[in-house]
N, C-alpha and C. Protein backbone atom coordinates (compact mmCIF):
# COMPACT_ATOMS: atom_id res chain seq x y z
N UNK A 1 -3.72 -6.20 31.95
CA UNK A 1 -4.38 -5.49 30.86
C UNK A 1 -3.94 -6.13 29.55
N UNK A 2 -5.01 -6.93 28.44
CA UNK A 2 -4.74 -7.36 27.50
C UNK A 2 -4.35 -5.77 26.39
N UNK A 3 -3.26 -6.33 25.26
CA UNK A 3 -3.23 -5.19 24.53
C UNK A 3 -4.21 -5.19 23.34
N UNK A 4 -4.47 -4.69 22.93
CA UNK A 4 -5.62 -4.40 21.65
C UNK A 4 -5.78 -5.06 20.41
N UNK A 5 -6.77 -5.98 20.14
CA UNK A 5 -6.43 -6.89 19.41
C UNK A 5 -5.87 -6.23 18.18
N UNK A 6 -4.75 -7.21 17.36
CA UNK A 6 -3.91 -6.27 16.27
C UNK A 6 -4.61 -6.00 15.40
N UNK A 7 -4.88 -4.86 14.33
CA UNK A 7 -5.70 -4.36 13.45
C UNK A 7 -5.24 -5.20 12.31
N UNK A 8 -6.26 -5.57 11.01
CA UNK A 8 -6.19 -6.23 9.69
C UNK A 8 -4.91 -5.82 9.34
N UNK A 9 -4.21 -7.00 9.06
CA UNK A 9 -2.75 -6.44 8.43
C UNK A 9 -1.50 -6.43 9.63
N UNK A 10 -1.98 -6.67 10.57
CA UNK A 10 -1.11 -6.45 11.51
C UNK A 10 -0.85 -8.19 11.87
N UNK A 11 0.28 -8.19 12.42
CA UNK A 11 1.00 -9.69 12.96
C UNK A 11 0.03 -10.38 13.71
N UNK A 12 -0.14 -11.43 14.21
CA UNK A 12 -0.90 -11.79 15.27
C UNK A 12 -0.57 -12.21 16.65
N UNK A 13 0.78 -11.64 16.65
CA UNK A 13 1.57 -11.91 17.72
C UNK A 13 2.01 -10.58 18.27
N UNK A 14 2.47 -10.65 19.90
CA UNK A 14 2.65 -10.16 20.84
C UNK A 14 4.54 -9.11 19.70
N UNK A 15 4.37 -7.90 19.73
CA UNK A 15 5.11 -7.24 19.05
C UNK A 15 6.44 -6.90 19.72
N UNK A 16 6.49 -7.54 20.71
CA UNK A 16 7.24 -6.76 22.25
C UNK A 16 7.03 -7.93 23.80
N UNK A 17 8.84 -8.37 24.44
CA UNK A 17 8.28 -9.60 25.43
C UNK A 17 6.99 -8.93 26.23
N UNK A 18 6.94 -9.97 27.00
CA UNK A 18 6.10 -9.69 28.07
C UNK A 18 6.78 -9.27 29.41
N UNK A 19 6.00 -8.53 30.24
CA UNK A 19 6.60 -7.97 31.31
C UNK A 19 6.98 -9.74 32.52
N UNK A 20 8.04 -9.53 33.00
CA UNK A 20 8.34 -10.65 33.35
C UNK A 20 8.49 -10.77 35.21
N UNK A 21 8.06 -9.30 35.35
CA UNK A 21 7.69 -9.86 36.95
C UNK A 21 8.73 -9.95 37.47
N UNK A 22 8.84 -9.83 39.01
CA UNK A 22 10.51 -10.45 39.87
C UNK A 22 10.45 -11.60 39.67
N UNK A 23 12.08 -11.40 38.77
CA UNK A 23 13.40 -12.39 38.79
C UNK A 23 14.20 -12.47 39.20
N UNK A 24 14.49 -13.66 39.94
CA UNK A 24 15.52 -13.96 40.92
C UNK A 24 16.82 -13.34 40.57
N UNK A 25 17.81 -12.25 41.82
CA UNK A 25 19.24 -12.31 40.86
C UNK A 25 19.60 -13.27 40.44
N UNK A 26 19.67 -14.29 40.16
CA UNK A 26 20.95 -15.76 39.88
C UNK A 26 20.10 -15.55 38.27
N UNK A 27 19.13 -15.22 38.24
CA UNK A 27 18.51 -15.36 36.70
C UNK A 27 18.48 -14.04 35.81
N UNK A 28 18.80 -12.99 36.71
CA UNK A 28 18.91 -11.75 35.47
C UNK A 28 18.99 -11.53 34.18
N UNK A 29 20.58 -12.30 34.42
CA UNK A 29 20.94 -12.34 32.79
C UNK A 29 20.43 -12.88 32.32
N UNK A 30 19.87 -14.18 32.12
CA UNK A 30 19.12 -15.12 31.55
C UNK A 30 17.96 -14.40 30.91
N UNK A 31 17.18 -13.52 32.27
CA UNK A 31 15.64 -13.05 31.86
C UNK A 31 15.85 -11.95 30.85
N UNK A 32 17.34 -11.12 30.67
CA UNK A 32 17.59 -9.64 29.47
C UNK A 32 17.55 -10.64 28.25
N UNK A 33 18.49 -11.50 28.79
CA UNK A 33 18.73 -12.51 27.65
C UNK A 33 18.11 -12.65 26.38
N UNK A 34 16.97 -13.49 26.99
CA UNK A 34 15.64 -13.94 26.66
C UNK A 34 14.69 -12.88 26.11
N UNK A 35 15.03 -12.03 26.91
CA UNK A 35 13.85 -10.54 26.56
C UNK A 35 14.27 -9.86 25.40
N UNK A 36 15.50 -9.45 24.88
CA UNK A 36 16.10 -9.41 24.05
C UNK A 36 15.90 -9.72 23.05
N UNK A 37 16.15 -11.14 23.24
CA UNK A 37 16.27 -12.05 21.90
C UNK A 37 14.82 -12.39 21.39
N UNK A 38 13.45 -12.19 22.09
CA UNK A 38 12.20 -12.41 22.04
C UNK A 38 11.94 -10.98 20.77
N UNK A 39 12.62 -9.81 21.60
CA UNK A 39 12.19 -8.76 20.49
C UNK A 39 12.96 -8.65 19.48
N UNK A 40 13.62 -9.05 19.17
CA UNK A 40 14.96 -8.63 18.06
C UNK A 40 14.42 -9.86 16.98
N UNK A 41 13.93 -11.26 17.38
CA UNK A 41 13.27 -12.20 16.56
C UNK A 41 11.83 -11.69 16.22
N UNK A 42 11.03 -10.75 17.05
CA UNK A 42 9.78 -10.68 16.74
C UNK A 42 9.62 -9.20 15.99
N UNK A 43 10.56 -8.75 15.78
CA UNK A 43 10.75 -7.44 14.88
C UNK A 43 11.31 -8.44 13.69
N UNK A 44 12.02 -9.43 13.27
CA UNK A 44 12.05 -10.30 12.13
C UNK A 44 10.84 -10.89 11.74
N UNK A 45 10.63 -11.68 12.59
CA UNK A 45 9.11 -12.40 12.18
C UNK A 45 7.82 -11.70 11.93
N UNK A 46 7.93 -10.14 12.22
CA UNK A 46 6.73 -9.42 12.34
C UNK A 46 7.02 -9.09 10.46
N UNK A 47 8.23 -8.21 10.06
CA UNK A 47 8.45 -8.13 8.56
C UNK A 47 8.33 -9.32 7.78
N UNK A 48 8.45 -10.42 8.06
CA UNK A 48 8.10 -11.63 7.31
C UNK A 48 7.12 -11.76 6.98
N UNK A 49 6.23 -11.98 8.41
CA UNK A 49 4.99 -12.03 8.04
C UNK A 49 4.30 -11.35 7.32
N UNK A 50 4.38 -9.78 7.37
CA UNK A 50 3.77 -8.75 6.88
C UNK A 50 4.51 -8.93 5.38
N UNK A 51 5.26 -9.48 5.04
CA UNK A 51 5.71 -9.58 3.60
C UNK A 51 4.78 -10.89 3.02
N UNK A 52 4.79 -11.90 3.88
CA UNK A 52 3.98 -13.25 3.43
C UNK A 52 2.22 -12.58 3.28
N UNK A 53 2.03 -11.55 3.84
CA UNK A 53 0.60 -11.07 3.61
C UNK A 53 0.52 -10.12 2.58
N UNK A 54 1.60 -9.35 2.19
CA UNK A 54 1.13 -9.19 1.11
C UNK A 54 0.93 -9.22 -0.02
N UNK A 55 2.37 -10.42 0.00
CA UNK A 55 2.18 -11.70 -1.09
C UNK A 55 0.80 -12.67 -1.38
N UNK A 56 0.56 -12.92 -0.06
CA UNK A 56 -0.64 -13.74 -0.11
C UNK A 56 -1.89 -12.98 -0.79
N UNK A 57 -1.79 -11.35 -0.56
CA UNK A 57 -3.15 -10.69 -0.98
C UNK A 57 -3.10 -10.59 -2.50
N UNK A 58 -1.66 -10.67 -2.54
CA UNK A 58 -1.62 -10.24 -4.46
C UNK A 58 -1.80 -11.81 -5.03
N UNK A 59 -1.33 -12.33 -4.17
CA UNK A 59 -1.78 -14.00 -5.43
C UNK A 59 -2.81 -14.19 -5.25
N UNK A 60 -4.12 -14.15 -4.06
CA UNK A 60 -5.31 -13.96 -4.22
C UNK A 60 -6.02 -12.69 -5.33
N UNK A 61 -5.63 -12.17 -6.02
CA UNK A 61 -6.38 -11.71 -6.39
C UNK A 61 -6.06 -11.88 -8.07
N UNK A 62 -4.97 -12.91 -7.99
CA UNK A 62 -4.62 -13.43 -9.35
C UNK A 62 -5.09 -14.84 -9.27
N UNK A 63 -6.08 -15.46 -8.19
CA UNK A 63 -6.60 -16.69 -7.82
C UNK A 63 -5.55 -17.53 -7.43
N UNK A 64 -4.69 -17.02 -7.39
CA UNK A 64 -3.72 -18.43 -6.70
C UNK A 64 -3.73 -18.04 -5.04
N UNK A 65 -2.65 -18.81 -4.29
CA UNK A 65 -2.33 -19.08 -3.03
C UNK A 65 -1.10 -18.71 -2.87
N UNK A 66 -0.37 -18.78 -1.68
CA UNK A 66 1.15 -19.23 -1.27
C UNK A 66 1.14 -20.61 -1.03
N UNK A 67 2.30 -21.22 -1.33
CA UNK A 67 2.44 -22.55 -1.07
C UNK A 67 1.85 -23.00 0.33
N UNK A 68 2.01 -24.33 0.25
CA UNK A 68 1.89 -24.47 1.51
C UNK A 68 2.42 -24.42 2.46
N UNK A 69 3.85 -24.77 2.14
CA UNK A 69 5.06 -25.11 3.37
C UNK A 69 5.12 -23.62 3.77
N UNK A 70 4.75 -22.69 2.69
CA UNK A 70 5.18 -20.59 3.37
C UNK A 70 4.17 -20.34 4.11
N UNK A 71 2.48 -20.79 3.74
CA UNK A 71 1.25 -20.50 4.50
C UNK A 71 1.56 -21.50 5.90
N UNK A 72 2.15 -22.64 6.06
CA UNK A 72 2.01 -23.27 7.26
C UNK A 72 3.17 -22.57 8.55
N UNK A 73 4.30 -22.16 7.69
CA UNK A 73 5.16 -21.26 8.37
C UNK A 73 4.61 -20.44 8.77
N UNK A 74 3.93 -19.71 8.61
CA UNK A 74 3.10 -17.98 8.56
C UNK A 74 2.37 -18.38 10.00
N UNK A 75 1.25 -20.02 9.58
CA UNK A 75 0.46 -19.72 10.57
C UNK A 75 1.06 -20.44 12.36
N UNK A 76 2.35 -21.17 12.04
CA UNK A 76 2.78 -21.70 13.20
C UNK A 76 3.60 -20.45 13.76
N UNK A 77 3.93 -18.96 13.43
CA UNK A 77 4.66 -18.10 14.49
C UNK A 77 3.77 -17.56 15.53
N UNK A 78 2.54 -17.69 15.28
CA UNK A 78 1.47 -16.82 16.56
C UNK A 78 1.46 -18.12 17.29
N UNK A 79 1.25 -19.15 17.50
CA UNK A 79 1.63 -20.11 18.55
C UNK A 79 3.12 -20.21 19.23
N UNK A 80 3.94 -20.14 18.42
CA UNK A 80 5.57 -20.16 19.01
C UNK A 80 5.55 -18.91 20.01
N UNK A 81 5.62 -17.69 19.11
CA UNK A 81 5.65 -16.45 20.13
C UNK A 81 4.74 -16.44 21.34
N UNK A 82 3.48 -17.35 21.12
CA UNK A 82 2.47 -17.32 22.19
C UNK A 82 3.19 -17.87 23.32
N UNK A 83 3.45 -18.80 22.82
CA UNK A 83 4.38 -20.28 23.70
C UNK A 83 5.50 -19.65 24.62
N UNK A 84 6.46 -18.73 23.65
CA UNK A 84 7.60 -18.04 23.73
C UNK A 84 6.58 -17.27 24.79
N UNK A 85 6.11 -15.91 25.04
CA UNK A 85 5.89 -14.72 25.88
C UNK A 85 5.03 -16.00 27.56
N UNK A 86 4.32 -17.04 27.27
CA UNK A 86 3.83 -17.60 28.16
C UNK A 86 4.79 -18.13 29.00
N UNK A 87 6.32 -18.62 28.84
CA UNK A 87 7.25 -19.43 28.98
C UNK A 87 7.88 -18.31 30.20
N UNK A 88 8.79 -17.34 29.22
CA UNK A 88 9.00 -15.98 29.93
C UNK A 88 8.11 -15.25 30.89
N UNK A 89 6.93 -15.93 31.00
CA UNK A 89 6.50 -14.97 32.08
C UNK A 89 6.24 -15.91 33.37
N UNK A 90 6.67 -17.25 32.87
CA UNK A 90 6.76 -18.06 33.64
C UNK A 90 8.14 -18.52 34.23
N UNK A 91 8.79 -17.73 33.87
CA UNK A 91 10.23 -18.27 34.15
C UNK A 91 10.94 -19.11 33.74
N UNK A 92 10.42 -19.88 32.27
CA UNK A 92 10.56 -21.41 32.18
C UNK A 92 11.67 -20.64 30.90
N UNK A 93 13.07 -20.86 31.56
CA UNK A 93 13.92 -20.16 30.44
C UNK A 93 14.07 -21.52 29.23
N UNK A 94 14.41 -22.56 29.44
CA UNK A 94 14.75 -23.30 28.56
C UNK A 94 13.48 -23.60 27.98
N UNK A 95 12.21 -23.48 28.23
CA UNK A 95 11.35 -23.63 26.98
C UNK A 95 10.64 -22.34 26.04
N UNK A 96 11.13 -20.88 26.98
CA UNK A 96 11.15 -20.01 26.50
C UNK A 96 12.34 -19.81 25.33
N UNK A 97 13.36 -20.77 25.43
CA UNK A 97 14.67 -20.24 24.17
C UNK A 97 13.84 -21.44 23.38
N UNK A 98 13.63 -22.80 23.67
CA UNK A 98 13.43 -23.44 22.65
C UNK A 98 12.16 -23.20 21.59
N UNK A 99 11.50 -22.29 22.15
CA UNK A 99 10.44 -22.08 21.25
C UNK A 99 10.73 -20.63 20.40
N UNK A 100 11.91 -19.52 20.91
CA UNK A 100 12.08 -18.62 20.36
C UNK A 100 13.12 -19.13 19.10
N UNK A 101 14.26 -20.06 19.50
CA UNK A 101 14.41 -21.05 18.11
C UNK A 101 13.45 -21.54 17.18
N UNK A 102 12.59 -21.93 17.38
CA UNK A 102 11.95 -22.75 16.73
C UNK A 102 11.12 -21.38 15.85
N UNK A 103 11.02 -20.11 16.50
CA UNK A 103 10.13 -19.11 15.81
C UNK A 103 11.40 -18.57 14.92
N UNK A 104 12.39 -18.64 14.93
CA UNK A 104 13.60 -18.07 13.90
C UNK A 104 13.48 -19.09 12.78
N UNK A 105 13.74 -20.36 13.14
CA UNK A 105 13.55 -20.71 12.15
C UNK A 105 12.74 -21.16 11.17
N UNK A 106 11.52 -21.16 11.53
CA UNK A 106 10.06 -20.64 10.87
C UNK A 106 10.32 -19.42 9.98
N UNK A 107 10.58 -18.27 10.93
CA UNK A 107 11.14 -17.27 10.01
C UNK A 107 11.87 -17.28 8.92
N UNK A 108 13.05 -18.25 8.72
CA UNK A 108 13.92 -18.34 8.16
C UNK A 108 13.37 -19.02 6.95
N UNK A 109 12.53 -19.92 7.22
CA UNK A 109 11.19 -20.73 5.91
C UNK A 109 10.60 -19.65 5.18
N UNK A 110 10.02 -18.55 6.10
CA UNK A 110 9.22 -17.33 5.64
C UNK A 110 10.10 -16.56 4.52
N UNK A 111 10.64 -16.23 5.73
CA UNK A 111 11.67 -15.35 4.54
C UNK A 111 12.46 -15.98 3.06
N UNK A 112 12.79 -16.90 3.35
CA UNK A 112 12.93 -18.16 1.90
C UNK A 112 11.91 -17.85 0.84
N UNK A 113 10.55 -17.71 1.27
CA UNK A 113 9.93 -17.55 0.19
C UNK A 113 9.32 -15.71 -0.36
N UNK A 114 9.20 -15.21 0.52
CA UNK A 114 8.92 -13.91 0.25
C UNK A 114 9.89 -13.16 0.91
N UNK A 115 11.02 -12.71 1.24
CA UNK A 115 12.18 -12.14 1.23
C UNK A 115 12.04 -11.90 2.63
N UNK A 116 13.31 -10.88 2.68
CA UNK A 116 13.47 -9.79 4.25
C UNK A 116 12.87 -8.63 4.42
């Protein structure tokens, strides 16, 4: 069951991991791990974003933009997290952490320019 596409204003990413199916014991920890750290980054990246939007709505309506390097951050976390929840439901732990890195520190660009 897909969840509901997110309403205007809302993140465009998955808010919460994905259900991950039987995991082997030898991988438990790995899979809390991961699951964990997927939501605790995507409760960061979700306030970022939602801060980069409504920055973005107020400089649109003073005709400007957000930079670019903050708008290209913004739009590479719905691919990472995509990447990230596809990885995890695949079991693929090491490309599931390397892409949940790679979505922190995107975040960490985000938040640089429009706060926490």
């Amino acid at each position: 069951v897909l969840p509901p596409p997110p309403k205007p204003g809302d993140p465009p990413f998955a808010l919460m991991s994905p259900p991950l199916g039987k995991v082997p014991d030898a991988e438990q920890e790995m899979a809390a791990d991961l699951t964990v750290r997927y939501d605790t980054d995507v409760a960061r990246s979700a306030a970022a974003w939602t801060n980069a939007e409504k920055l973005r709505l107020s400089l649109v309506q003073r005709g400007m933009t957000l930079n670019a390097q903050t708008q290209g951050a913004v739009l590479r976390l719905q691919p990472l997290y995509d990447d990230a929840a596809a990885a995890l439901k695949a079991h693929n732990w090491d490309e599931a952490l390397s892409n949940l890195q790679a979505a922190e520190a995107t975040t960490q660009k985000v938040e640089a320019t429009v706060g926490k």
